[in-house]
PDB file of N, CA and C in Angstrom:
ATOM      1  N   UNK A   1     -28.786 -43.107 -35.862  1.00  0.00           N
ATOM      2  CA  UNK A   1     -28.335 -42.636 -34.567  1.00  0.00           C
ATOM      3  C   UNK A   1     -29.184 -41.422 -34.174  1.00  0.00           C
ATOM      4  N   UNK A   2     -29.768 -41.292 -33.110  1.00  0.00           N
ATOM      5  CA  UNK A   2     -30.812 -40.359 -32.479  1.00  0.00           C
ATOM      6  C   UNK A   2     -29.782 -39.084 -32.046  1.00  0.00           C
ATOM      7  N   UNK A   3     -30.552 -38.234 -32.362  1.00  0.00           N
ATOM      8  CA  UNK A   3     -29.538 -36.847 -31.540  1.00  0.00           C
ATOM      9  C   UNK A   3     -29.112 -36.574 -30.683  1.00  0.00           C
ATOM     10  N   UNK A   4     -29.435 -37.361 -29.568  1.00  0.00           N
ATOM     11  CA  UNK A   4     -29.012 -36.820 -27.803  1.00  0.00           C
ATOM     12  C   UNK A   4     -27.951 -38.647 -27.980  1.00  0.00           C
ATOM     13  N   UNK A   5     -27.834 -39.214 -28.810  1.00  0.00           N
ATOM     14  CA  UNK A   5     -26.200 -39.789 -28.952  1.00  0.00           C
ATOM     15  C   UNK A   5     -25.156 -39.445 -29.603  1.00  0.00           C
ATOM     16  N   UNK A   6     -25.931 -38.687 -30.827  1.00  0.00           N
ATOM     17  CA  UNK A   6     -24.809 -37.765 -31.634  1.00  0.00           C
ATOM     18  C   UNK A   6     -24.013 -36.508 -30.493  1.00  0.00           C
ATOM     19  N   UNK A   7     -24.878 -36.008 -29.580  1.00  0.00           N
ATOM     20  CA  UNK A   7     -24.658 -35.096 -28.757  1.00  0.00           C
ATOM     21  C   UNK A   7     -23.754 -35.613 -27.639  1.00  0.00           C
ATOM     22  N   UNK A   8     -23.913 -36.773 -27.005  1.00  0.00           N
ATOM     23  CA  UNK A   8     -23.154 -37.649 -26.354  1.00  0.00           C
ATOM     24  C   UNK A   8     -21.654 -37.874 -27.211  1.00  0.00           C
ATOM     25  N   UNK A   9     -21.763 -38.399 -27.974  1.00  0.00           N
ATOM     26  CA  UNK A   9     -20.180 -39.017 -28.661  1.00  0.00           C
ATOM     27  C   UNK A   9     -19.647 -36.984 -28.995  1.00  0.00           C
ATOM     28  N   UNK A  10     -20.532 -36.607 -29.311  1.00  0.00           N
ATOM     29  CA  UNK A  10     -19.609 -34.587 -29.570  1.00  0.00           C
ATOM     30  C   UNK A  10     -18.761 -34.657 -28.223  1.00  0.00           C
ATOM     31  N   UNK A  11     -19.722 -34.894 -27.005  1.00  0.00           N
ATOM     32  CA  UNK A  11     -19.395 -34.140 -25.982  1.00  0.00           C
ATOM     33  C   UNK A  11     -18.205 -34.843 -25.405  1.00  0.00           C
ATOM     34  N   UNK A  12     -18.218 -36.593 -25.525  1.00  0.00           N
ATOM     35  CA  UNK A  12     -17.322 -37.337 -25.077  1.00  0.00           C
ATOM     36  C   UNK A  12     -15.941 -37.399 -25.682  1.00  0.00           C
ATOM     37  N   UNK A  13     -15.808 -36.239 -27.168  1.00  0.00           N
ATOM     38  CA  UNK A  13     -14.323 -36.636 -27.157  1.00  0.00           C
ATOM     39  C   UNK A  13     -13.082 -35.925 -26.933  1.00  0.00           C
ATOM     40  N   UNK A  14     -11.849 -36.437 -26.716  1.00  0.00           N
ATOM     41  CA  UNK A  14     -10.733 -36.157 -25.690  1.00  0.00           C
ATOM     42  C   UNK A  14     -10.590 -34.377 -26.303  1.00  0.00           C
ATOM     43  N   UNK A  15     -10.635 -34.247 -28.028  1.00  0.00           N
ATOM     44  CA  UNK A  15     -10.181 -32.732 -28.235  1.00  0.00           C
ATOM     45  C   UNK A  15     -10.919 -31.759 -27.218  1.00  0.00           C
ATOM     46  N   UNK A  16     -12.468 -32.081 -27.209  1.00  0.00           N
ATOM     47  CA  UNK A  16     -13.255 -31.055 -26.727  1.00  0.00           C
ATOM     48  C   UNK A  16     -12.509 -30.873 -25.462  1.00  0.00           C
ATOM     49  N   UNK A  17     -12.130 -31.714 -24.346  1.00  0.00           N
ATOM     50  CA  UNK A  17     -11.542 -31.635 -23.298  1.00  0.00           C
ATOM     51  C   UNK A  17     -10.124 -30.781 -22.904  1.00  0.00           C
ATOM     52  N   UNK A  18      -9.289 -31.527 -23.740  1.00  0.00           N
ATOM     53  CA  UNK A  18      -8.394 -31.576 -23.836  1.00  0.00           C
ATOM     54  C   UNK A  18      -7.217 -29.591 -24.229  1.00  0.00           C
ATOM     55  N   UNK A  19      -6.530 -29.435 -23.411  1.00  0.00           N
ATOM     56  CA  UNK A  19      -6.141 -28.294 -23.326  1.00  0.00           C
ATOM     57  C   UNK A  19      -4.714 -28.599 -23.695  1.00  0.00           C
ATOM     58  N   UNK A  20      -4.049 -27.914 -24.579  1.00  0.00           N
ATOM     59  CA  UNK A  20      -2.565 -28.179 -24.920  1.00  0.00           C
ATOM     60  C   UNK A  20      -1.936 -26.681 -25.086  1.00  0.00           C
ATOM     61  N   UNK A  21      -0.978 -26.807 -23.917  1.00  0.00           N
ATOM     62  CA  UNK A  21      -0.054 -25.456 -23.984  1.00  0.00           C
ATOM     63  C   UNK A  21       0.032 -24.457 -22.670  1.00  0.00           C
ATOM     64  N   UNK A  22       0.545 -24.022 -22.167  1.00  0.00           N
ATOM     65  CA  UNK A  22       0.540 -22.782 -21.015  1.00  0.00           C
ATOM     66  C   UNK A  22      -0.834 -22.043 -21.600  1.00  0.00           C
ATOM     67  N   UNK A  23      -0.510 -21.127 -22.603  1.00  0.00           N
ATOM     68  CA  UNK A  23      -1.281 -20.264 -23.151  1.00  0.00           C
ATOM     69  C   UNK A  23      -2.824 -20.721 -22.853  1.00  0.00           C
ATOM     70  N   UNK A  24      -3.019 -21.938 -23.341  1.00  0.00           N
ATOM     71  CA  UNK A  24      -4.594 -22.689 -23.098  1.00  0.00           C
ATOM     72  C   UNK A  24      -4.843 -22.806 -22.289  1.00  0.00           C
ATOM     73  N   UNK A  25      -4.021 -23.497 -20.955  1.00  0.00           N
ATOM     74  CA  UNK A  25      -4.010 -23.594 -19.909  1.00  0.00           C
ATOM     75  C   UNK A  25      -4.777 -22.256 -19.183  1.00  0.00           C
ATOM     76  N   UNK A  26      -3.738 -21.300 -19.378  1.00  0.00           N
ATOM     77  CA  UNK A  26      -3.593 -19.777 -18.434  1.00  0.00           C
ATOM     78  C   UNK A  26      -5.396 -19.458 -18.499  1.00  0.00           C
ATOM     79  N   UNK A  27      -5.398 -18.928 -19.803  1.00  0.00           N
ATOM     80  CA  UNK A  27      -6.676 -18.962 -20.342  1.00  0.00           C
ATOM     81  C   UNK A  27      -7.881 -19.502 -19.969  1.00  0.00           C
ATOM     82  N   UNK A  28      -7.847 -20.908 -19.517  1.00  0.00           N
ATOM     83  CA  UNK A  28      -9.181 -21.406 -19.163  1.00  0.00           C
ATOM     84  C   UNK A  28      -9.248 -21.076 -17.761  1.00  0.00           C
ATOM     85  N   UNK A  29      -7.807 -21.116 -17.083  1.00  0.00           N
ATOM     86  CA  UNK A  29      -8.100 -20.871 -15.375  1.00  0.00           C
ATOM     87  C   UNK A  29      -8.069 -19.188 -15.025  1.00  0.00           C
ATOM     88  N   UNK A  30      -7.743 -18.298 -15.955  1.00  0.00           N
ATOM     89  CA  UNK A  30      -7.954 -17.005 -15.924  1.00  0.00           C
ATOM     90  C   UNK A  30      -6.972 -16.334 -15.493  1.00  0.00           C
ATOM     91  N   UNK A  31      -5.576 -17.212 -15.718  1.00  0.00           N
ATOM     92  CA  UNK A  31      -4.609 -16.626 -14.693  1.00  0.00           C
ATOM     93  C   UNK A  31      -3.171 -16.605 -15.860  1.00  0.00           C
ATOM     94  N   UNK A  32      -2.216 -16.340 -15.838  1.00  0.00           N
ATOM     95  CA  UNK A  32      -0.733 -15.789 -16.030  1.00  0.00           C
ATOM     96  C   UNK A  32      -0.174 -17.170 -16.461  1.00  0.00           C
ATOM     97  N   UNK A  33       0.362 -16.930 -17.484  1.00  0.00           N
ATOM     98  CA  UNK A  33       1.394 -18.630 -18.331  1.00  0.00           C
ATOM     99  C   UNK A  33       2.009 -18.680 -16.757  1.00  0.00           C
ATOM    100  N   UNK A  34       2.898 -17.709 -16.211  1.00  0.00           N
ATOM    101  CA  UNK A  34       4.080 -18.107 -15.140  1.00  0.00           C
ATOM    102  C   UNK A  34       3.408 -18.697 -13.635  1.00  0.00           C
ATOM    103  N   UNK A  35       1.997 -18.477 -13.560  1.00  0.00           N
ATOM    104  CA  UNK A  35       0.809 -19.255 -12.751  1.00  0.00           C
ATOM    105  C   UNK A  35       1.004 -20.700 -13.301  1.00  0.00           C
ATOM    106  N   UNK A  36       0.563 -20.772 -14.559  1.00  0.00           N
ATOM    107  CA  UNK A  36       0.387 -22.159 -14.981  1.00  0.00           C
ATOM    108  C   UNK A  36       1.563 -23.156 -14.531  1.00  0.00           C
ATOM    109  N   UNK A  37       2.849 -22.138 -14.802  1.00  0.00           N
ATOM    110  CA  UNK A  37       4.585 -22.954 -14.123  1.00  0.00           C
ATOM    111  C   UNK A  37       4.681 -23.324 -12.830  1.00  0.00           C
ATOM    112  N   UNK A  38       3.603 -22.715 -12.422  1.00  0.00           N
ATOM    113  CA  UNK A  38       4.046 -22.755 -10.888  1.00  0.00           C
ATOM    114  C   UNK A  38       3.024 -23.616 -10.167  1.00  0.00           C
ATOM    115  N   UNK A  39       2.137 -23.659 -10.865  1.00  0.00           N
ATOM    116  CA  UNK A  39       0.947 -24.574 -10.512  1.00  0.00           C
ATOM    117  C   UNK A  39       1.437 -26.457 -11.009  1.00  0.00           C
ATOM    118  N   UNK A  40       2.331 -26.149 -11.849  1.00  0.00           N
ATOM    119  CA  UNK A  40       2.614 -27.529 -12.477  1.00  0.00           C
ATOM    120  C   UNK A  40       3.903 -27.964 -11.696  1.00  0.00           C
ATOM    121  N   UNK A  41       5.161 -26.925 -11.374  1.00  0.00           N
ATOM    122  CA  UNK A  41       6.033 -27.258 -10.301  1.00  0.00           C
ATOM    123  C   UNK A  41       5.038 -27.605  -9.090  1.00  0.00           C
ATOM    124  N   UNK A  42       4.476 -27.057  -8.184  1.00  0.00           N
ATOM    125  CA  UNK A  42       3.845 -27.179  -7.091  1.00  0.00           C
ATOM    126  C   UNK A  42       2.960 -28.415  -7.075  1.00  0.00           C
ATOM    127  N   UNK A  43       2.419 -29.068  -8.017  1.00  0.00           N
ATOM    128  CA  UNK A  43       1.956 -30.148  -8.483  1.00  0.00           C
ATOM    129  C   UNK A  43      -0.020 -29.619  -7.381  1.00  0.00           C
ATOM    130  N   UNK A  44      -0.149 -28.124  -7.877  1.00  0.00           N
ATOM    131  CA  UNK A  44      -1.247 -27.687  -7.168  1.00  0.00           C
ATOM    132  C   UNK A  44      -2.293 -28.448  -7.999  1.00  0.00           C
ATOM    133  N   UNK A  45      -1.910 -28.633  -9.473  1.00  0.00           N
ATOM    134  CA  UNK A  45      -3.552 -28.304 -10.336  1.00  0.00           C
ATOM    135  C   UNK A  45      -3.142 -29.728 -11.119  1.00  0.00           C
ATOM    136  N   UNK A  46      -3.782 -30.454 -11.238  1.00  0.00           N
ATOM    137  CA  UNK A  46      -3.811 -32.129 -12.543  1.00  0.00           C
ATOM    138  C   UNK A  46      -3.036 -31.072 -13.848  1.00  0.00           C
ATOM    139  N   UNK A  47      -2.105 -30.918 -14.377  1.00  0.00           N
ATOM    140  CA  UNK A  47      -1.395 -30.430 -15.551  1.00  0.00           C
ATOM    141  C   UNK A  47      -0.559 -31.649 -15.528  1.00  0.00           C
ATOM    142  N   UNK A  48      -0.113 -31.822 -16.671  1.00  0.00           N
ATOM    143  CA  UNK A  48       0.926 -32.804 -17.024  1.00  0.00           C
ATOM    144  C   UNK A  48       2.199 -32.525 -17.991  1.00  0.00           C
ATOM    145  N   UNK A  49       2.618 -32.954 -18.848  1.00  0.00           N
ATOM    146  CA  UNK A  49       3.701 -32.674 -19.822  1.00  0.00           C
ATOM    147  C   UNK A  49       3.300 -33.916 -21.110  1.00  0.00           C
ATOM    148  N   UNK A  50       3.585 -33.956 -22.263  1.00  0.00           N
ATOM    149  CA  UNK A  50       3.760 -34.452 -22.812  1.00  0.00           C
ATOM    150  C   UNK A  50       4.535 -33.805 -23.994  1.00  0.00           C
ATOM    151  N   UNK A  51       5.717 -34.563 -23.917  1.00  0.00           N
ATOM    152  CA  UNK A  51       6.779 -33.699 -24.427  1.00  0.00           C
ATOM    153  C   UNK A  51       6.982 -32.629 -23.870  1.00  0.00           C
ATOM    154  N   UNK A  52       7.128 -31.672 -24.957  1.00  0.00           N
ATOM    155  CA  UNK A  52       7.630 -30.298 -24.752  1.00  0.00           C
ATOM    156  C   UNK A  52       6.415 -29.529 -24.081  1.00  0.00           C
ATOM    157  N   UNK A  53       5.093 -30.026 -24.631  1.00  0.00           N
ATOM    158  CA  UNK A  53       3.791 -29.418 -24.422  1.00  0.00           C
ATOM    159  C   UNK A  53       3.245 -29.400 -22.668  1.00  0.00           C
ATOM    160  N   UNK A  54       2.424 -28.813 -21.931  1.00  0.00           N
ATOM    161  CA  UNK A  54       1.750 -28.908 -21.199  1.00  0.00           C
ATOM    162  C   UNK A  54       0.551 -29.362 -21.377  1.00  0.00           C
ATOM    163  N   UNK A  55      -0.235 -30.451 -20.797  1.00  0.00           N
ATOM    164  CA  UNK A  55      -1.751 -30.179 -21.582  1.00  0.00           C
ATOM    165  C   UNK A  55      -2.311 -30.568 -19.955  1.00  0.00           C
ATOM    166  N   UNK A  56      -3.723 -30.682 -19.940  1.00  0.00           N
ATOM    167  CA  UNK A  56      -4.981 -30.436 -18.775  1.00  0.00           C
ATOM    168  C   UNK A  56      -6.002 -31.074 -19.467  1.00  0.00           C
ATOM    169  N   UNK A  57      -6.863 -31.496 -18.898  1.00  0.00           N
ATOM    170  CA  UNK A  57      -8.004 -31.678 -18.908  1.00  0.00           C
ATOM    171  C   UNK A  57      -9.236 -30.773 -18.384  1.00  0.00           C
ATOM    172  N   UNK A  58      -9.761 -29.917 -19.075  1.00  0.00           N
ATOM    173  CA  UNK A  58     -10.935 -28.782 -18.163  1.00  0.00           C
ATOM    174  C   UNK A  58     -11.730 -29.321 -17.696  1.00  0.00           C
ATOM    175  N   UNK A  59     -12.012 -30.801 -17.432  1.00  0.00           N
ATOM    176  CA  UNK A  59     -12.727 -31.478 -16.353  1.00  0.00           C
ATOM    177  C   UNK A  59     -12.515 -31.844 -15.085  1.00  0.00           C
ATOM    178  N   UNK A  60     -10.819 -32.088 -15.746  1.00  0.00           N
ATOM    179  CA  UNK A  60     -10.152 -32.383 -14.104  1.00  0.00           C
ATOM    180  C   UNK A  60      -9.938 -31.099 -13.337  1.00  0.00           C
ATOM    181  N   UNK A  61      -9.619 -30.035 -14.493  1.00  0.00           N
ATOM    182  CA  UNK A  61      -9.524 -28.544 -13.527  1.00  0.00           C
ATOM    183  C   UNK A  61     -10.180 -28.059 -13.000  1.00  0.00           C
ATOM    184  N   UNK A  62     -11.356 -28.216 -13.538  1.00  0.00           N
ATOM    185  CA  UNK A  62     -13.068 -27.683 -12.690  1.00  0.00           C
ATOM    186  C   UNK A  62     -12.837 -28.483 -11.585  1.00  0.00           C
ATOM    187  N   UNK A  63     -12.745 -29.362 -11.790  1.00  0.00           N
ATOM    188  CA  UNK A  63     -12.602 -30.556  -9.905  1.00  0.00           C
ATOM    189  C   UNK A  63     -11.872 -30.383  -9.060  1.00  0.00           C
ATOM    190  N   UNK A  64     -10.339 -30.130  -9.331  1.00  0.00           N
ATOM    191  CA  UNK A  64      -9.624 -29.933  -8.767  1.00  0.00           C
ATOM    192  C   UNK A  64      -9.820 -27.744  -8.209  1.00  0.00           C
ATOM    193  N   UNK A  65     -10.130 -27.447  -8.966  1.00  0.00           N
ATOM    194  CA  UNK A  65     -10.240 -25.905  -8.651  1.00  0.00           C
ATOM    195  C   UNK A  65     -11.529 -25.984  -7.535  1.00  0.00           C
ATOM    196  N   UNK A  66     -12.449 -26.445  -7.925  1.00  0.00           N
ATOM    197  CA  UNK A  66     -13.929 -26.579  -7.269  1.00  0.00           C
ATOM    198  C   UNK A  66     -13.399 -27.222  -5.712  1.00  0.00           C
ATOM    199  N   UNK A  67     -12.386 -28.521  -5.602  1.00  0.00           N
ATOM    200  CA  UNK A  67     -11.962 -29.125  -4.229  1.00  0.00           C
ATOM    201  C   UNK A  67     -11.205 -27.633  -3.389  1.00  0.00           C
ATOM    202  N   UNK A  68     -10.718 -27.319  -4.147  1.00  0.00           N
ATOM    203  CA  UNK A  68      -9.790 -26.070  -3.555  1.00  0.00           C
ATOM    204  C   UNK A  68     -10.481 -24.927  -3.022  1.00  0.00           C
ATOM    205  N   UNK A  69     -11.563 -24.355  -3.727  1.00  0.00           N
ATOM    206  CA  UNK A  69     -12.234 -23.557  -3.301  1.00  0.00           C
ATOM    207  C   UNK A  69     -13.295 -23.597  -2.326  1.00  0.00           C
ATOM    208  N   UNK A  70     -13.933 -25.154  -1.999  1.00  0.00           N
ATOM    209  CA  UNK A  70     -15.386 -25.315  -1.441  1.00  0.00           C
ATOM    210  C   UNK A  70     -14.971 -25.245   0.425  1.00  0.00           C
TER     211      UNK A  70
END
């Protein structure tokens, strides 16, 4: 396997993406856990639930933050 596929399958999987918790959340968008509540009531930002957890995708948030701002 050549390096720029090893680099491909790193980059493609769900952990690297994948954000689980307010705390992680708050963190990547730079803002307050009680932001993150209110962004997920308001159904402003792609956040979801699974279970008890919150989780995001920092791909979909860049998109969705980037639509909001441009």
């Amino acid at each position: 396997m050549s390096e720029l596929e090893q680099a491909k399958q790193q980059a493609d999987r769900l952990a690297d993406d994948l954000l689980i918790g307010a705390p992680a959340i708050a963190a990547e968008l730079g803002c307050s856990e009680r932001q993150v509540y209110y962004f997920v009531e308001t159904k402003k930002l792609p956040i979801g639930k699974f279970g008890k957890n919150l989780i995001a995708s920092r791909a979909k948030l860049r998109r969705a933050t980037n639509a909001l701002t441009s």
